[in-house]
Protein backbone atom coordinates (compact mmCIF):
# COMPACT_ATOMS: atom_id res chain seq x y z
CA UNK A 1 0.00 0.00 0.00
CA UNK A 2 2.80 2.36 0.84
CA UNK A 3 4.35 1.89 -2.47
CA UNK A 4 1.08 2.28 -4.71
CA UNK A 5 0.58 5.75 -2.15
CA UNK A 6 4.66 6.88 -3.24
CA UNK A 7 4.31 6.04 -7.32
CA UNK A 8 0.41 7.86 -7.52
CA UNK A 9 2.36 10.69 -5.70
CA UNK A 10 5.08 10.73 -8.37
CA UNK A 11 2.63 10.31 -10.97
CA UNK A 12 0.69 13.24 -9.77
CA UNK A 13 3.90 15.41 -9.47
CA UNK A 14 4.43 14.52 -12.76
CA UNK A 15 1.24 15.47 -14.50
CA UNK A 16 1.60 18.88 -12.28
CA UNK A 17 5.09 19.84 -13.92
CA UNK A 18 3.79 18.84 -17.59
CA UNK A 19 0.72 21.15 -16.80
CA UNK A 20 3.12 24.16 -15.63
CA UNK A 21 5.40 23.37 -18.27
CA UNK A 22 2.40 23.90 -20.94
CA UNK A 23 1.38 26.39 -19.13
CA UNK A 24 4.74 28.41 -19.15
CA UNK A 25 5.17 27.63 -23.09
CA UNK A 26 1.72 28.90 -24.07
CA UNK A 27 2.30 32.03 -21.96
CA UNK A 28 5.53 32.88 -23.60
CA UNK A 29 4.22 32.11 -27.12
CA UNK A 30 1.00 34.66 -26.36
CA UNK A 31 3.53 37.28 -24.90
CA UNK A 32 6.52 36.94 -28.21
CA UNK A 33 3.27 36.84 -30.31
CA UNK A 34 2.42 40.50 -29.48
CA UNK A 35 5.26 42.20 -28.13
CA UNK A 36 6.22 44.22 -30.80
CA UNK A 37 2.12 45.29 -31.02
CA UNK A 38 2.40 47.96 -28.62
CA UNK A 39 -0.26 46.44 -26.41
CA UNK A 40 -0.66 44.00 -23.40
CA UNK A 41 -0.83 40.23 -23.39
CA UNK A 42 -1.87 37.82 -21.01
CA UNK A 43 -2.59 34.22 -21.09
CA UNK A 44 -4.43 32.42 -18.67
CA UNK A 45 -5.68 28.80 -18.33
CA UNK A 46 -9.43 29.60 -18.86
CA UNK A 47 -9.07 32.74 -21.71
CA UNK A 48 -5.86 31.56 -23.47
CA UNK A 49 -4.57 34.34 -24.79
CA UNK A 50 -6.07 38.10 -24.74
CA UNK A 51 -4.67 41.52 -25.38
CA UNK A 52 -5.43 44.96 -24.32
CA UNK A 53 -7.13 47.01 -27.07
CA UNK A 54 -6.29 50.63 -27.11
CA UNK A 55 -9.86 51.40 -25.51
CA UNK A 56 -9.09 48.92 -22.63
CA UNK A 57 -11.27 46.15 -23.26
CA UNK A 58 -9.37 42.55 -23.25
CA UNK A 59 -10.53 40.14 -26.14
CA UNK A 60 -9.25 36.96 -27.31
CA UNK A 61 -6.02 37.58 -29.29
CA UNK A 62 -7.45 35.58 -32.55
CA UNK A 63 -10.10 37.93 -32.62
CA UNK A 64 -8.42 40.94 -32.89
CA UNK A 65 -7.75 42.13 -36.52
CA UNK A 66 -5.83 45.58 -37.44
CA UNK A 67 -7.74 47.64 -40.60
CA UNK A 68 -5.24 49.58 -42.60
């Protein structure tokens, strides 16, 4: 029993650090994706990734579209 309770823990620590790992990837990718835009990123687990339009709202970043 104290074996199976050690590996699950492992296992669990395991699926944690993949989950931060993606985590920290997407949130870089979102934040290189729109630095040189001139307006704020965030990602979060729940949203993805949103930026700051110039009137402050925060959308989802594949919605926003720039007309010339």
């Amino acid at each position: 029993m104290r074996a199976f309770l050690s590996e699950f823990a492992v296992l669990l620590a395991v699926i944690f650090a993949l989950l931060c790992a993606l985590a920290w990837v997407s949130s870089t990718a979102c934040s290189a994706k729109w630095i040189n835009s001139g307006m704020r990123s965030e990602w979060t687990p729940f949203a993805g990734c949103r930026i700051q339009t110039p009137d402050g709202k925060w959308i989802p970043a594949e919605s926003y579209r720039e007309m010339p």
